[in-house]
Protein backbone atom coordinates (compact mmCIF):
# COMPACT_ATOMS: atom_id res chain seq x y z
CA UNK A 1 -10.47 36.94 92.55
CA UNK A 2 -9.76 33.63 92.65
CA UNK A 3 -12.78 31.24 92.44
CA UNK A 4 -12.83 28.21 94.74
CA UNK A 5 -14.85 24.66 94.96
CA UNK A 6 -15.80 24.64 98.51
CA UNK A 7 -15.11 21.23 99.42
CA UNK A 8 -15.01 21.94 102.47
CA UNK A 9 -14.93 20.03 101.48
CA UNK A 10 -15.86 22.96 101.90
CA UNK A 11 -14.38 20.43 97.66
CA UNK A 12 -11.57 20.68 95.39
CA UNK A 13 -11.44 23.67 94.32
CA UNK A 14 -10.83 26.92 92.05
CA UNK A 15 -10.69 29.56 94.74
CA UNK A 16 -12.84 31.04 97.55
CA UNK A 17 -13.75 34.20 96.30
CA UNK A 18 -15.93 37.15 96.73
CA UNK A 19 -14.99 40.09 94.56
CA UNK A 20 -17.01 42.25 97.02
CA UNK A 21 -18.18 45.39 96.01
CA UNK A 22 -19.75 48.61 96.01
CA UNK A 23 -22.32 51.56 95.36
CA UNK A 24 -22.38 54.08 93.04
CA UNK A 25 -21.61 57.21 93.83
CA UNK A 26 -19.97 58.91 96.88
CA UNK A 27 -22.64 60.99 97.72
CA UNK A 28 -25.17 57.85 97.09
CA UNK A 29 -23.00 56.23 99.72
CA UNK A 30 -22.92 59.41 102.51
CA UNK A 31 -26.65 59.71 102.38
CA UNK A 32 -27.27 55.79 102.88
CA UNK A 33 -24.96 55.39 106.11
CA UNK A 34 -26.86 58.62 107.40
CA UNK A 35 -29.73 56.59 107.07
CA UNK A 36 -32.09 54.75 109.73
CA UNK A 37 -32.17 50.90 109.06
CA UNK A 38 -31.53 49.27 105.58
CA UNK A 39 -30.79 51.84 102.69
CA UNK A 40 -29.01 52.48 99.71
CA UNK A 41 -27.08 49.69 97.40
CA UNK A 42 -23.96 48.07 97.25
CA UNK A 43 -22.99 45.76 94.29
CA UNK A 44 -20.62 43.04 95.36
CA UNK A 45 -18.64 40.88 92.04
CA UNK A 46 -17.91 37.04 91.83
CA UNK A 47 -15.17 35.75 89.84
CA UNK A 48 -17.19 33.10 88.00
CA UNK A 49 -20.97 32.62 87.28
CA UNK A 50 -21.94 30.59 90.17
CA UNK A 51 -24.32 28.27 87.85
CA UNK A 52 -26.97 26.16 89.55
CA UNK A 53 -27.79 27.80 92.81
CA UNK A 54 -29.62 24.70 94.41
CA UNK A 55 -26.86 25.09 97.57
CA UNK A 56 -27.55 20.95 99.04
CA UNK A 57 -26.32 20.55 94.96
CA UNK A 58 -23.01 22.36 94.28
CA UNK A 59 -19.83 22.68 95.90
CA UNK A 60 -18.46 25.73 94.05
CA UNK A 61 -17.00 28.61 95.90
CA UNK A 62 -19.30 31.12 93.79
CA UNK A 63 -22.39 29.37 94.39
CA UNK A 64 -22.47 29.09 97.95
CA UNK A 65 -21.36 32.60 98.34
CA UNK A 66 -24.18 34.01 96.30
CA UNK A 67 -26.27 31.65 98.37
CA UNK A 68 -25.38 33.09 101.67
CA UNK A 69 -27.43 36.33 101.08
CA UNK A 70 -31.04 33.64 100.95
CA UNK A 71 -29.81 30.59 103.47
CA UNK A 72 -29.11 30.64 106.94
CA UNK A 73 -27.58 27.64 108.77
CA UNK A 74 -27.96 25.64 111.84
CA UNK A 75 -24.88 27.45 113.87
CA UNK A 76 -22.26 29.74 112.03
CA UNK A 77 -18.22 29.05 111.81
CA UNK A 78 -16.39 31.68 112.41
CA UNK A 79 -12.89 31.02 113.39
CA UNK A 80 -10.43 28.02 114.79
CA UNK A 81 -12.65 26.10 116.88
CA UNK A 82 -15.11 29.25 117.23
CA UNK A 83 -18.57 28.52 116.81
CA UNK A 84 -21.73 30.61 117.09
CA UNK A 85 -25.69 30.95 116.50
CA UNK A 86 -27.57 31.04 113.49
CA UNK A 87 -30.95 29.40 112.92
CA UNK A 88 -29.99 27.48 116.17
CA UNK A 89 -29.97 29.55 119.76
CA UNK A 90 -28.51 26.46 121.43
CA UNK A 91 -26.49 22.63 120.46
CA UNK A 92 -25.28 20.44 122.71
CA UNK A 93 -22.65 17.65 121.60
CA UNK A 94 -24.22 14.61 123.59
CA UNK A 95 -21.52 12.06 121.87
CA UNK A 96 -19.49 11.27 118.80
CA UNK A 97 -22.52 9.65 117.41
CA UNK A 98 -25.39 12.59 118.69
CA UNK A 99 -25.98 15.87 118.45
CA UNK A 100 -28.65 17.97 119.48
CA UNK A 101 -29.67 21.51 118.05
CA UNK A 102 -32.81 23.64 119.35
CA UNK A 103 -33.91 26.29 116.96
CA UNK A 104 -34.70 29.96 117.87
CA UNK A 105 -38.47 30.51 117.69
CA UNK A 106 -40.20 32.37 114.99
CA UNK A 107 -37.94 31.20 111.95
CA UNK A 108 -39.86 32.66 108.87
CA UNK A 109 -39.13 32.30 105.22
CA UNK A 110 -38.72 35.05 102.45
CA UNK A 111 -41.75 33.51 101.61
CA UNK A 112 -43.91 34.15 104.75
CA UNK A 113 -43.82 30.19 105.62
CA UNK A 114 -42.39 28.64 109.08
CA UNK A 115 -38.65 27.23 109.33
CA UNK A 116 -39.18 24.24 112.08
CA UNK A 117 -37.41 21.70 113.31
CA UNK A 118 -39.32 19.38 110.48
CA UNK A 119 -38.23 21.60 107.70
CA UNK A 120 -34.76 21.19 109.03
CA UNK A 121 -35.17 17.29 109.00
CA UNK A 122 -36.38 17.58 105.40
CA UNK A 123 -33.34 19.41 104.47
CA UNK A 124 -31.14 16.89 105.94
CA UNK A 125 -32.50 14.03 104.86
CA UNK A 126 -32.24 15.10 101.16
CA UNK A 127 -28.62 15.61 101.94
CA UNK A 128 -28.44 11.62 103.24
CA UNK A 129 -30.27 9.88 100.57
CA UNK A 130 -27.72 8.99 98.46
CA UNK A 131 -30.35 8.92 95.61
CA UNK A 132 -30.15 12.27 95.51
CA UNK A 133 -26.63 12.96 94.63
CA UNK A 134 -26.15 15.87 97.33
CA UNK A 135 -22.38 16.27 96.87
CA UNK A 136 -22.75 17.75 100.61
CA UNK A 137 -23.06 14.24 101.98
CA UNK A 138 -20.34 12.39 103.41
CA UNK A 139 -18.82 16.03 103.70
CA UNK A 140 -21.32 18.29 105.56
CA UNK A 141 -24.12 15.54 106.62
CA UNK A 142 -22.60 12.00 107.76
CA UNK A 143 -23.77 8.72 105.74
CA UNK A 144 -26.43 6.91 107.28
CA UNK A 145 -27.51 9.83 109.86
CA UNK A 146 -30.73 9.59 111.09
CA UNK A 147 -32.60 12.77 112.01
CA UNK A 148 -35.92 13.54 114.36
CA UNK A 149 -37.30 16.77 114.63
CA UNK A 150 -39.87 17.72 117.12
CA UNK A 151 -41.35 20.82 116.53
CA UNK A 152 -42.97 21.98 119.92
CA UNK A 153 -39.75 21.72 121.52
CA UNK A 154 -38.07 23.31 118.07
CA UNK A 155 -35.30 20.55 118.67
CA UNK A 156 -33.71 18.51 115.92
CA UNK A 157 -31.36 15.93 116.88
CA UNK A 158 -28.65 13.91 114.26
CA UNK A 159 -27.67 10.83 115.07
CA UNK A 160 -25.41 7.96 113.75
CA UNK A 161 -24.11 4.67 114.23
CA UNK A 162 -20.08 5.49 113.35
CA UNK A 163 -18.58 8.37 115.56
CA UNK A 164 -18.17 11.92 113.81
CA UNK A 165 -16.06 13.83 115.74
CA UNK A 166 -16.46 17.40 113.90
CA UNK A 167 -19.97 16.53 113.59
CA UNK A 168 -21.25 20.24 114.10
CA UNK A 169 -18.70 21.71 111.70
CA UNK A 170 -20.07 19.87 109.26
CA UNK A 171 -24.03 20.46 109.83
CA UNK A 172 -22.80 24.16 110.16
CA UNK A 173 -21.87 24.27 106.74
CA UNK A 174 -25.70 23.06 105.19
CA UNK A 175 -27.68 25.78 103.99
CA UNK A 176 -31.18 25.46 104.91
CA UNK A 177 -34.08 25.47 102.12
CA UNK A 178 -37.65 26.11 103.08
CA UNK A 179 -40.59 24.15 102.22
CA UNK A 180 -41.33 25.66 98.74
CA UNK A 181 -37.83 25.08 97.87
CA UNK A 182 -37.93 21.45 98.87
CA UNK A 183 -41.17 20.77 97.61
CA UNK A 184 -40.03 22.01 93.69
CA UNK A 185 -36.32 22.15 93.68
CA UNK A 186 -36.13 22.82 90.18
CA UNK A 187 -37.21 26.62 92.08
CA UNK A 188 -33.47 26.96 92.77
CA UNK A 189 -31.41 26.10 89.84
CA UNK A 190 -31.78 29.99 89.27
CA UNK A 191 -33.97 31.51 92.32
CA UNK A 192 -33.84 31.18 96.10
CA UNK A 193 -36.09 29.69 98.97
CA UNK A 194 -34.62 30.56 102.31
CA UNK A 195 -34.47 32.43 105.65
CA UNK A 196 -31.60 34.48 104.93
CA UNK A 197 -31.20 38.12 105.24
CA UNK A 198 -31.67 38.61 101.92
CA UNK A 199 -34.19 37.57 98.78
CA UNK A 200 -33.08 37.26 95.43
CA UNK A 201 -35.08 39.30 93.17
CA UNK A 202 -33.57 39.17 89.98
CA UNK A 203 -30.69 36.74 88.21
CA UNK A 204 -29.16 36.95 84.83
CA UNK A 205 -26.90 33.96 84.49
CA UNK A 206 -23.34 34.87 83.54
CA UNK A 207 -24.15 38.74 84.28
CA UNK A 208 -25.87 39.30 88.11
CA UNK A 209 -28.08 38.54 91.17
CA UNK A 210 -30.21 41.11 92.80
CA UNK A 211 -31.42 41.02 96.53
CA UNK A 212 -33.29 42.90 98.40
CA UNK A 213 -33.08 42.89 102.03
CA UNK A 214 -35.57 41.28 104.55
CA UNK A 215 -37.42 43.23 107.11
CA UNK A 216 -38.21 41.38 110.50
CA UNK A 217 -34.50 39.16 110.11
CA UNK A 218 -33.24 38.66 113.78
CA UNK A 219 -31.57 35.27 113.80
CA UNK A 220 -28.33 36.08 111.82
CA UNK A 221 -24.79 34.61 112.60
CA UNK A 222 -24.90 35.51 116.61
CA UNK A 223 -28.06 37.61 116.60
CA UNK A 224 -27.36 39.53 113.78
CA UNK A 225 -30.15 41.65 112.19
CA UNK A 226 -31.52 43.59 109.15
CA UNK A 227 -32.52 46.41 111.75
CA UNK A 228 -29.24 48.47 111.54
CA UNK A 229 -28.08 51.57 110.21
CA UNK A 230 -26.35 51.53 107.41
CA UNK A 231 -26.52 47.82 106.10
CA UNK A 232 -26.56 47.88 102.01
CA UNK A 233 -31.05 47.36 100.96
CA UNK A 234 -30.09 46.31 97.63
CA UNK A 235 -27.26 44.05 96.91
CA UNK A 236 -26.26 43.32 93.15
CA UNK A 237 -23.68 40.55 92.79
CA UNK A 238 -21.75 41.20 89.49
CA UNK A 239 -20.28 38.50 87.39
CA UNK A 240 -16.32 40.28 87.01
CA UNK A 241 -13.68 37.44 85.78
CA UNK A 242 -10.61 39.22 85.83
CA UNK A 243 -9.26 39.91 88.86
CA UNK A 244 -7.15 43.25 86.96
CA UNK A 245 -10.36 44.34 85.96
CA UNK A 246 -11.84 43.82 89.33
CA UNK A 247 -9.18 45.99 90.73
CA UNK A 248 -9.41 48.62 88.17
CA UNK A 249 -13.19 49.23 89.21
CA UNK A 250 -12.21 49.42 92.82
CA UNK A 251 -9.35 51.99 91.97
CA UNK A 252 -11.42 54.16 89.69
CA UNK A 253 -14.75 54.51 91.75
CA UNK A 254 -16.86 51.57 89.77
CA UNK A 255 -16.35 48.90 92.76
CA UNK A 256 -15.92 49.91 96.40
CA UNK A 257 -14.86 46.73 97.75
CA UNK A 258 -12.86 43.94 95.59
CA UNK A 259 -11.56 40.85 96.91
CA UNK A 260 -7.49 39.96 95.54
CA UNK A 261 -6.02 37.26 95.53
CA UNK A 262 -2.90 38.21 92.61
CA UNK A 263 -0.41 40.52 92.12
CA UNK A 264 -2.97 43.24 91.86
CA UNK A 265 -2.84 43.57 95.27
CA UNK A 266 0.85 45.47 95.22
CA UNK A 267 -0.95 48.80 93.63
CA UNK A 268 -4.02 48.38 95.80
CA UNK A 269 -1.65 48.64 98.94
CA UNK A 270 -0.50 52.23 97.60
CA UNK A 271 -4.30 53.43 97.95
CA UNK A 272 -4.36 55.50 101.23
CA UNK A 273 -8.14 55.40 100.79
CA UNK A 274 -8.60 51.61 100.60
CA UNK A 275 -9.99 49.51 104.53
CA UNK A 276 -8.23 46.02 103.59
CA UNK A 277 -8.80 42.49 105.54
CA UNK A 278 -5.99 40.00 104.79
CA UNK A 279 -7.10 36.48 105.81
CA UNK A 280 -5.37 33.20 104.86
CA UNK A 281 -7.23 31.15 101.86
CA UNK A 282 -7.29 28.03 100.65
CA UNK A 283 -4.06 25.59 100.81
CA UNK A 284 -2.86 24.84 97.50
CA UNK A 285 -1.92 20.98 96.60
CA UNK A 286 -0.95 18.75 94.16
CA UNK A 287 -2.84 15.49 93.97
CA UNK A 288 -1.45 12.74 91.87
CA UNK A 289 -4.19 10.01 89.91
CA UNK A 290 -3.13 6.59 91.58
CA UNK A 291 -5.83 4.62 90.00
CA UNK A 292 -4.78 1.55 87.65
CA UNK A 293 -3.13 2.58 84.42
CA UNK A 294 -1.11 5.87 85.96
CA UNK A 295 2.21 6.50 86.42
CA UNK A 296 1.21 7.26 89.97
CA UNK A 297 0.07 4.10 90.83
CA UNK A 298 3.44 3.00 91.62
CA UNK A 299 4.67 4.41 95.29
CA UNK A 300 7.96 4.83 93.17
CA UNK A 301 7.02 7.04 90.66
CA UNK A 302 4.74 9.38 93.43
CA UNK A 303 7.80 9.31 95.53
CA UNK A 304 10.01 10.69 92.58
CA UNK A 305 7.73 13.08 91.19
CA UNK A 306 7.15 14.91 94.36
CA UNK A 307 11.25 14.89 94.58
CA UNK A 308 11.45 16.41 91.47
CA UNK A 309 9.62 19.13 92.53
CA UNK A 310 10.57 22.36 94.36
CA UNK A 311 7.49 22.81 96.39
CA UNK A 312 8.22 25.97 97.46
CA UNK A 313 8.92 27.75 94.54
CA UNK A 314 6.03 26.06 92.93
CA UNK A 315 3.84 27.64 96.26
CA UNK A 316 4.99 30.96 95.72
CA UNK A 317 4.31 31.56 92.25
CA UNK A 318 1.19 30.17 92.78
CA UNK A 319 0.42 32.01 95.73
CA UNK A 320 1.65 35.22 93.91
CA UNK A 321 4.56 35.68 96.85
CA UNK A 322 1.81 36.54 98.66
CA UNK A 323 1.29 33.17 100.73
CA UNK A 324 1.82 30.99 104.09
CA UNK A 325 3.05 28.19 104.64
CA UNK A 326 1.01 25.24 104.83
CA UNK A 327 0.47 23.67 108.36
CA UNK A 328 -2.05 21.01 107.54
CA UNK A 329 -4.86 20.23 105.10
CA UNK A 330 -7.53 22.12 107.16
CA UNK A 331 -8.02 25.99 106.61
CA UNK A 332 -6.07 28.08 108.78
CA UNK A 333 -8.44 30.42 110.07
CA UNK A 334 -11.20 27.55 110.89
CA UNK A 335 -9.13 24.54 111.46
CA UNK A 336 -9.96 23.44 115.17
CA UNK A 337 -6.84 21.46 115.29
CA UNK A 338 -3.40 23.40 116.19
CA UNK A 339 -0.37 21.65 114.55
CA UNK A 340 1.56 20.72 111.91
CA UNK A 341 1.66 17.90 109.44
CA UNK A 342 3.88 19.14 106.87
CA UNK A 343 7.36 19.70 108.59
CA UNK A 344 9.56 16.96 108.07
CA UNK A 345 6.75 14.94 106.38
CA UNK A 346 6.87 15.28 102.75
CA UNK A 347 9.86 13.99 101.21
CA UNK A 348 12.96 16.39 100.11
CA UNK A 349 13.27 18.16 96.99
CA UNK A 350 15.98 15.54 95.10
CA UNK A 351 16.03 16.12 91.16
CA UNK A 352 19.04 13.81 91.17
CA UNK A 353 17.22 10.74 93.03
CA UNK A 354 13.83 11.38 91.22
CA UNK A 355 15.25 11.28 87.45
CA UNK A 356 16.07 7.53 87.82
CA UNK A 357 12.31 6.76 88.14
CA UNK A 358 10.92 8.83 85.86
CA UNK A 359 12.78 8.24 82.43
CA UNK A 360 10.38 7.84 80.18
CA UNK A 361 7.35 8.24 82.20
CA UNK A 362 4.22 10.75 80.66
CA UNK A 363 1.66 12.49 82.39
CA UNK A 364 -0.96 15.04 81.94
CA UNK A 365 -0.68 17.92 84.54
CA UNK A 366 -4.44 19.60 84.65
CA UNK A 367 -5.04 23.10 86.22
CA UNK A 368 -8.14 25.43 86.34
CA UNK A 369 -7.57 28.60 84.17
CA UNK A 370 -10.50 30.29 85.90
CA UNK A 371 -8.82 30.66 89.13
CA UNK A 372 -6.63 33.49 89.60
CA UNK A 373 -3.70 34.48 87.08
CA UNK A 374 -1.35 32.89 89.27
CA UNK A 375 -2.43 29.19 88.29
CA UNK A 376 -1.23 29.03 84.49
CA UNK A 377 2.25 29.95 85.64
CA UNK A 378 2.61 27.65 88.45
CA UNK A 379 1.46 24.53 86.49
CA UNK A 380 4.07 25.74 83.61
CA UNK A 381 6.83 25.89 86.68
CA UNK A 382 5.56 22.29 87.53
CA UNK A 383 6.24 20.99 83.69
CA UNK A 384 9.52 22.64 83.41
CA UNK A 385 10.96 20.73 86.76
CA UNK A 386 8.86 18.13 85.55
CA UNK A 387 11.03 17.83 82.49
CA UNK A 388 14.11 18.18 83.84
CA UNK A 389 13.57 15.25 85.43
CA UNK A 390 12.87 13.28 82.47
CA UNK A 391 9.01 13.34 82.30
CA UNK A 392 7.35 13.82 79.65
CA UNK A 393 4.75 17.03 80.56
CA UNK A 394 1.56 18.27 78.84
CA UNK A 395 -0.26 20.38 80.44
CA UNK A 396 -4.44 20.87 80.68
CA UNK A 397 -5.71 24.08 81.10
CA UNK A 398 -9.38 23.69 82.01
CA UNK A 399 -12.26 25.57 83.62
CA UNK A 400 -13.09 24.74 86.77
CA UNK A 401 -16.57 22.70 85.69
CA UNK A 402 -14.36 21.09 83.15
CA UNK A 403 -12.13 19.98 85.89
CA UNK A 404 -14.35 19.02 88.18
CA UNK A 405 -15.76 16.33 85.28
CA UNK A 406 -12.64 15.31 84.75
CA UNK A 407 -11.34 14.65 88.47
CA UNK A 408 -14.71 12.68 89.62
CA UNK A 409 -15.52 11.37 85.76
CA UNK A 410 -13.58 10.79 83.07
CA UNK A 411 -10.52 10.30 85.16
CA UNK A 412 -8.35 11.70 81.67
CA UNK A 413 -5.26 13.41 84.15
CA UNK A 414 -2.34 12.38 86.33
CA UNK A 415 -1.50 15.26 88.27
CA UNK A 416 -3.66 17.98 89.14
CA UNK A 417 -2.98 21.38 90.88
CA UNK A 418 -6.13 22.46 93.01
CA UNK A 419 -6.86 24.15 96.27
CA UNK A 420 -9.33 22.68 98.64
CA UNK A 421 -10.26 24.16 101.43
CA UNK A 422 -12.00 22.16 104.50
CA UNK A 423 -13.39 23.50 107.82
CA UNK A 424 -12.04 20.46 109.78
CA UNK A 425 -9.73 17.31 108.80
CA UNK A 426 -12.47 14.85 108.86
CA UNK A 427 -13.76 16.80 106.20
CA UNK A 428 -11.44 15.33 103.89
CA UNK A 429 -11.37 11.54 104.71
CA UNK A 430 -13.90 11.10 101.60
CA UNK A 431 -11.27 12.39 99.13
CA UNK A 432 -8.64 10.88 100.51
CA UNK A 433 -9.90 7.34 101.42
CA UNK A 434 -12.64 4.95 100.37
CA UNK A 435 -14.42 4.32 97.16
CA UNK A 436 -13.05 6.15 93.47
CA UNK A 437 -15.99 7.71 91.66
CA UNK A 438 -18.50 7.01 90.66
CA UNK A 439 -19.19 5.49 93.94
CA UNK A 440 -17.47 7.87 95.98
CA UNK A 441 -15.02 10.95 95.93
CA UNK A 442 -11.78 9.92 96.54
CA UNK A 443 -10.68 11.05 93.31
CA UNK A 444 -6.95 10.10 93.07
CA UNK A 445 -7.53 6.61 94.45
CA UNK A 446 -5.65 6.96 97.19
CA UNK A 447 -5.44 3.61 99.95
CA UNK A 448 -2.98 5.08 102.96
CA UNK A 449 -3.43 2.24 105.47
CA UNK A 450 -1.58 5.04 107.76
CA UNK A 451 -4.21 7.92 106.76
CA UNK A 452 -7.11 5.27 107.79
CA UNK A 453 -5.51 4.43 111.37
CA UNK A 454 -5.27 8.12 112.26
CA UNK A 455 -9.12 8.36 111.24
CA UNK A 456 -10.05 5.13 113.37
CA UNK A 457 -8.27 6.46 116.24
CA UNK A 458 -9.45 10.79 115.40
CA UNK A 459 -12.68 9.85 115.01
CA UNK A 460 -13.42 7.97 118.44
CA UNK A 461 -12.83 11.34 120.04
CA UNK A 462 -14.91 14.51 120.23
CA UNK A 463 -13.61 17.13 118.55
CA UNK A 464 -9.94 18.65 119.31
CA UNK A 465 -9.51 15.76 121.83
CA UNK A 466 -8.36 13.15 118.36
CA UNK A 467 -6.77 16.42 116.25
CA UNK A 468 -2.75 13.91 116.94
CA UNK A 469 -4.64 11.37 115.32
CA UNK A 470 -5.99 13.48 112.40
CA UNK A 471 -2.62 15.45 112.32
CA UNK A 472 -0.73 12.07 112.15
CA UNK A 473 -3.13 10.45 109.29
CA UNK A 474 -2.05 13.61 107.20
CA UNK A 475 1.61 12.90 107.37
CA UNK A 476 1.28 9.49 106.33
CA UNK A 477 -0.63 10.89 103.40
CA UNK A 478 2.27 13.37 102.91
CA UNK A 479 4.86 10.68 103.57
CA UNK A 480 3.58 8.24 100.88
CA UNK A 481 3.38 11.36 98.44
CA UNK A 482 -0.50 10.91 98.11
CA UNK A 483 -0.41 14.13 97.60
CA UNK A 484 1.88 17.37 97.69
CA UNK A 485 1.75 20.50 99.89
CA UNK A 486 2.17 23.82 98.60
CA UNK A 487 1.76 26.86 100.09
CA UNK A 488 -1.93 28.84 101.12
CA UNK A 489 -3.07 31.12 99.54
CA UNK A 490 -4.14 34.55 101.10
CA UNK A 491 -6.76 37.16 100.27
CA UNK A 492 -7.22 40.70 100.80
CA UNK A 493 -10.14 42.56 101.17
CA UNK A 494 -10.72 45.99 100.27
CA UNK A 495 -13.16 48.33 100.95
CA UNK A 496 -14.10 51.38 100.08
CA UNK A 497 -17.17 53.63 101.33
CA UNK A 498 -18.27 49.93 102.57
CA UNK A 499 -17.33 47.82 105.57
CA UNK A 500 -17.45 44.25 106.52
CA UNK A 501 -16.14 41.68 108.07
CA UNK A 502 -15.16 38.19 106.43
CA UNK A 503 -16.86 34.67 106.61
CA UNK A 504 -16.64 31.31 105.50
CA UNK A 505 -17.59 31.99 102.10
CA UNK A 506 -16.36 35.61 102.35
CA UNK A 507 -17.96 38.82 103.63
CA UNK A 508 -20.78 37.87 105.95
CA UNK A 509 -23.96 39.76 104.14
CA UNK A 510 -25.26 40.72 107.51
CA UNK A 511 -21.73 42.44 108.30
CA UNK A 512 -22.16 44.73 105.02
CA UNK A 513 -22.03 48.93 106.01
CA UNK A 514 -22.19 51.42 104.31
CA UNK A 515 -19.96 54.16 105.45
CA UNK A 516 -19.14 58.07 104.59
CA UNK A 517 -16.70 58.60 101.41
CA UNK A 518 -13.12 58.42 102.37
C-alpha cells in the first residue's frame, strides 16, 4: 500500500497505509474466534519501516499507525464532523479560544503507572515548546496554548489567546505518552510508553513490531475494550513494500487482510472469499516552490504551468482509475466542512496559452518512489505535458524521508507531487501561509492575501459555523495556482478470516476479529 505523511497535517505525505493482515493458518484462525476474550494472532504489514516511533516526533503515515496499537488519545475522529471518546468520557467547546476535556477515571499505563490530567498537560506542553521541534505543533496543538490540568476533577483544559476553530480535531489527533515515556524519550525511538490496547514487545527495524494485548483496557475509541471474543492477542506488524507482493500473500493464504491502493486491486475484486472496505484516501496535489530563485515565483509562470497540465488525466493515473474527485483540501471521510473548492476554481487546462510563458523555463519535478506504483507514472505524465509546453523537465524520484528533507530543507525542487491528508482545513494554514522553513512549514512559500482573509474570517467561528470562509480561502489558493488539485486517492481493505473496521490511521486495533475461515 501506499505509505502516507500524516500531515494531517495529518503532513505532506507518501500515503496512508496499513497493509493489514493476518494469521496463519485457517484452522489457527477457527479455533481463536471460538475463543473467550483475546486469543490467537494476526500479523498486519506496513508499506514502509515506520522509523522513529516517538509519535509527538514524526508525521509519517507508518509511524503513527504502528503507534496506534500503544497510544490512546484525548477523543477519537471517526467520520465528517463525528467525534467520540477515548481517554476523555466528556469535552465541552467553551469558545474558539477554550476547551475543556475530563478524563475517564482509572487511566493506567502498559506500565502499571496512572494517566491523569497532569500527564496529559506534560504531553501537551512538549508538543508547544517550540524547543522541542514537535512537528505536531501548529498542526495538532495550537502555538502558544496554555494548558492546566487538575487531577481530582481529572479535567484538563487548553486555552489560547488566537481563536482555533477545529480546536478538538486537532488535540484528537495527539497520541498520549505516559510518564516513563516523557521522562526518557529516547524510550521511544524504537519501544512504546502508552495506554493503548496494545504493548509492543518486540521491534526489528525494517522487518516487524510485536504486541501483545492488554488485559483490564476499557477506555478505547467509544468504550471499546480488550474483553471481547475474538480480538487478535498477538499482533505482528510486517514491514511488506510492494504492494504486488502484499496482494500475493493475501491471495495465497500468507496475509489475511492487505490494504490496496494500485491496480492490484482489479484481481483482488475476483476473490469471492475476500470482506473489502473501500474508503476515500488522501487528495493528491501538486505544490509548486514559490520561494526566490524559482520559476514559480512569478504568478505567470504558476498560472501557465498549471494550464499546461491536464489535471485529470494526471489524477487518474495517479489514482490508478481508481479515484474521486477532489472537493477540497480536507479528507473526505473526516472533513467537517461540506463543499466544494475546486469547481470552477483552478484555472482551465490551456497548452496553447501556457507555452508562451514557459519557453525556456526549467524545473525539477520531485515525487516519492515509496508510495504506491502509481506515483512514478504520474510524475512521468506530468514531464511529458510539461514538455510539450516548452519546459524543460527532470524529474526526482526520492523516498519519502528524502523528500521530506528536501521540501522543509534543502529546498533543491520546483514542483512536487504529494498527497496530504488533513482532518480539518485549519489544519493546513501552516503549509500554506506564514513563515518558509526553517522557521515554519509552509514549504512552497506561498503568501495568498485571499487564503489569509478566509482564515481571519474561518477562524472567528466555532467549528462548521466559518467552513464558507475556509472553503473560500482554498479557492483563492486554487485560483492563484498555489497549488494544483488532483484527484483522491481511494483504498480498499480486504480481509480475510479477520474483520475490522477502518480509522484515521487505518484499521482501528480495537476493531480487529478474528473470524471462521471463509
Amino acid at each position: 500500500m501506499r505509505k502516507h505523511l500524516f500531515l494531517m497535517v495529518a503532513a505532506v505525505a507518501a500515503l496512508l497505509s496499513v497493509t493489514t493482515a493476518a494469521v496463519g493458518s485457517s484452522a489457527h484462525r477457527t479455533s481463536a474466534s471460538s475463543a473467550k476474550g483475546p486469543s490467537g494472532s494476526a500479523t498486519l504489514s506496513v508499506p514502509t519501516d515506520p522509523g522513529s516511533l516517538d509519535p509527538q516526533l514524526t508525521l509519517l503515515g507508518a509511524a503513527r499507525f504502528v503507534d496506534t496499537f500503544a497510544y490512546d488519545t484525548l477523543v477519537t475522529l471517526t467520520g465528517p464532523g463525528k467525534i467520540v471518546s477515548n481517554l476523555a468520557q466528556s469535552w465541552k467547546v467553551v469558545s474558539p479560544k477554550r476547551v475543556e476535556f475530563t478524563l475517564k477515571p482509572n487511566l493506567t499505563c502498559a506500565d502499571g503507572s496512572k494517566m491523569n490530567a497532569s500527564v496529559v498537560k506534560q504531553n501537551l506542553d512538549f508538543v508547544g515548546n517550540p524547543a522541542n521541534k514537535s512537528p505536531l505543533l501548529g498542526l495538532f496543538v495550537p502555538a502558544g496554548a496554555t494548558v492546566t490540568a487538575k487531577n481530582g476533577a481529572r479535567t484538563v483544559v487548553v486555552a489560547t489567546t488566537t481563536p482555533q476553530p477545529f480546536m478538538v480535531q486537532g488535540l484528537a489527533l495527539v497520541q498520549m505518552i505516559c510518564s516513563k515515556g516523557l521522562a526518557d524519550r529516547s524510550l521511544l525511538a524504537h519501544g512504546t510508553s502508552g495506554t493503548g490496547a496494545y504493548s509492543l514487545t518486540n521491534a526489528v527495524a525494517g522487518d516487524h513490531y510485536t504486541f501483545q494485548v492488554r488485559k483490564g483496557y476499557t477506555w478505547g475509541p467509544n468504550g471499546a475494550t480488550t474483553a471481547v471474543d475474538g480480538m487478535p492477542a498477538k499482533v505482528t506488524l510486517k514491514v511488506i513494500t510492494n504492494e504486488t507482493t502484499a496482494a500475493n500473500l493475501l491471495l495465497s493464504g500468507g496475509l489475511d487482510v492487505a490494504g490496496v491502493s494500485g491496480p492490484d486491486r482489479s484481481r483482488l475484486d475476483k476473490s469471492s472469499s475476500l470482506f473489502k472496505i473501500v474508503s476515500p484516501a488522501q487528495p493528491n496535489e501538486l505544490f509548486f516552490n514559490e520561494n526566490a530563485g524559482h520559476p514559480a515565483a512569478s504568478p505567470a509562470v504558476r498560472k501557465a504551468l498549471v494550464q499546461a497540465l491536464n489535471l485529470n488525466q494526471i489524477g487518474t493515473v495517479v489514482t490508478s482509475g481508481r479515484g474521486l474527485k477532489m472537493t477540497q483540501l480536507s479528507l473526505q471521510n473526516f472533513t467537517p466542512c461540506a463543499g466544494n473548492s475546486v469547481t470552477g476554481s483552478v484555472p482551465a487546462y490551456n497548452p496553447s496559452a501556457a507555452k508562451s510563458a514557459l519557453g525556456g523555463v526549467s524545473i525539477k519535478v520531485l515525487y516519492p518512489t515509496d508510495a504506491g506504483p502509481a506515483y512514478a507514472p504520474a510524475a512521468e505524465l506530468v514531464q511529458q505535458q510539461l514538455s510539450a509546453a516548452g519546459v524543460k523537465v527532470t524529474l526526482d524520484g526520492q523516498s519519502t524521508a528524502t523528500l521530506q528533507g528536501k521540501i522543509f530543507g534543502s529546498g533543491d525542487w520546483d514542483l512536487v507531487l504529494i498527497a496530504i491528508g488533513v482532518a480539518n482545513p485549519s489544519q493546513f494554514t501552516s503549509l500554506l501561509s506564514g513563515a518558509a522553513p526553517p522557521k515554519g512549514i509552509n514549504f512552497a512559500g506561498i503568501a495568498n492575501a485571499g487564503y489569509k482573509l478566509g482564515v481571519a474570517h474561518g477562524s472567528r467561528r466555532v467549528g462548521p459555523a466559518g467552513c464558507k470562509f475556509w472553503l473560500d480561502g482554498e479557492r483563492a489558493i486554487f485560483k492563484a495556482a498555489d497549488l494544483a488539485p488532483l484527484a483522491v486517492t481511494t483504498s480498499a481493505t480486504y480481509g480475510r478470516g479477520v474483520r475490522f473496521t477502518i480509522g484515521l490511521q487505518g484499521p482501528q486495533p480495537t476493531s480487529l476479529r478474528l473470524t471462521k475461515s471463509q
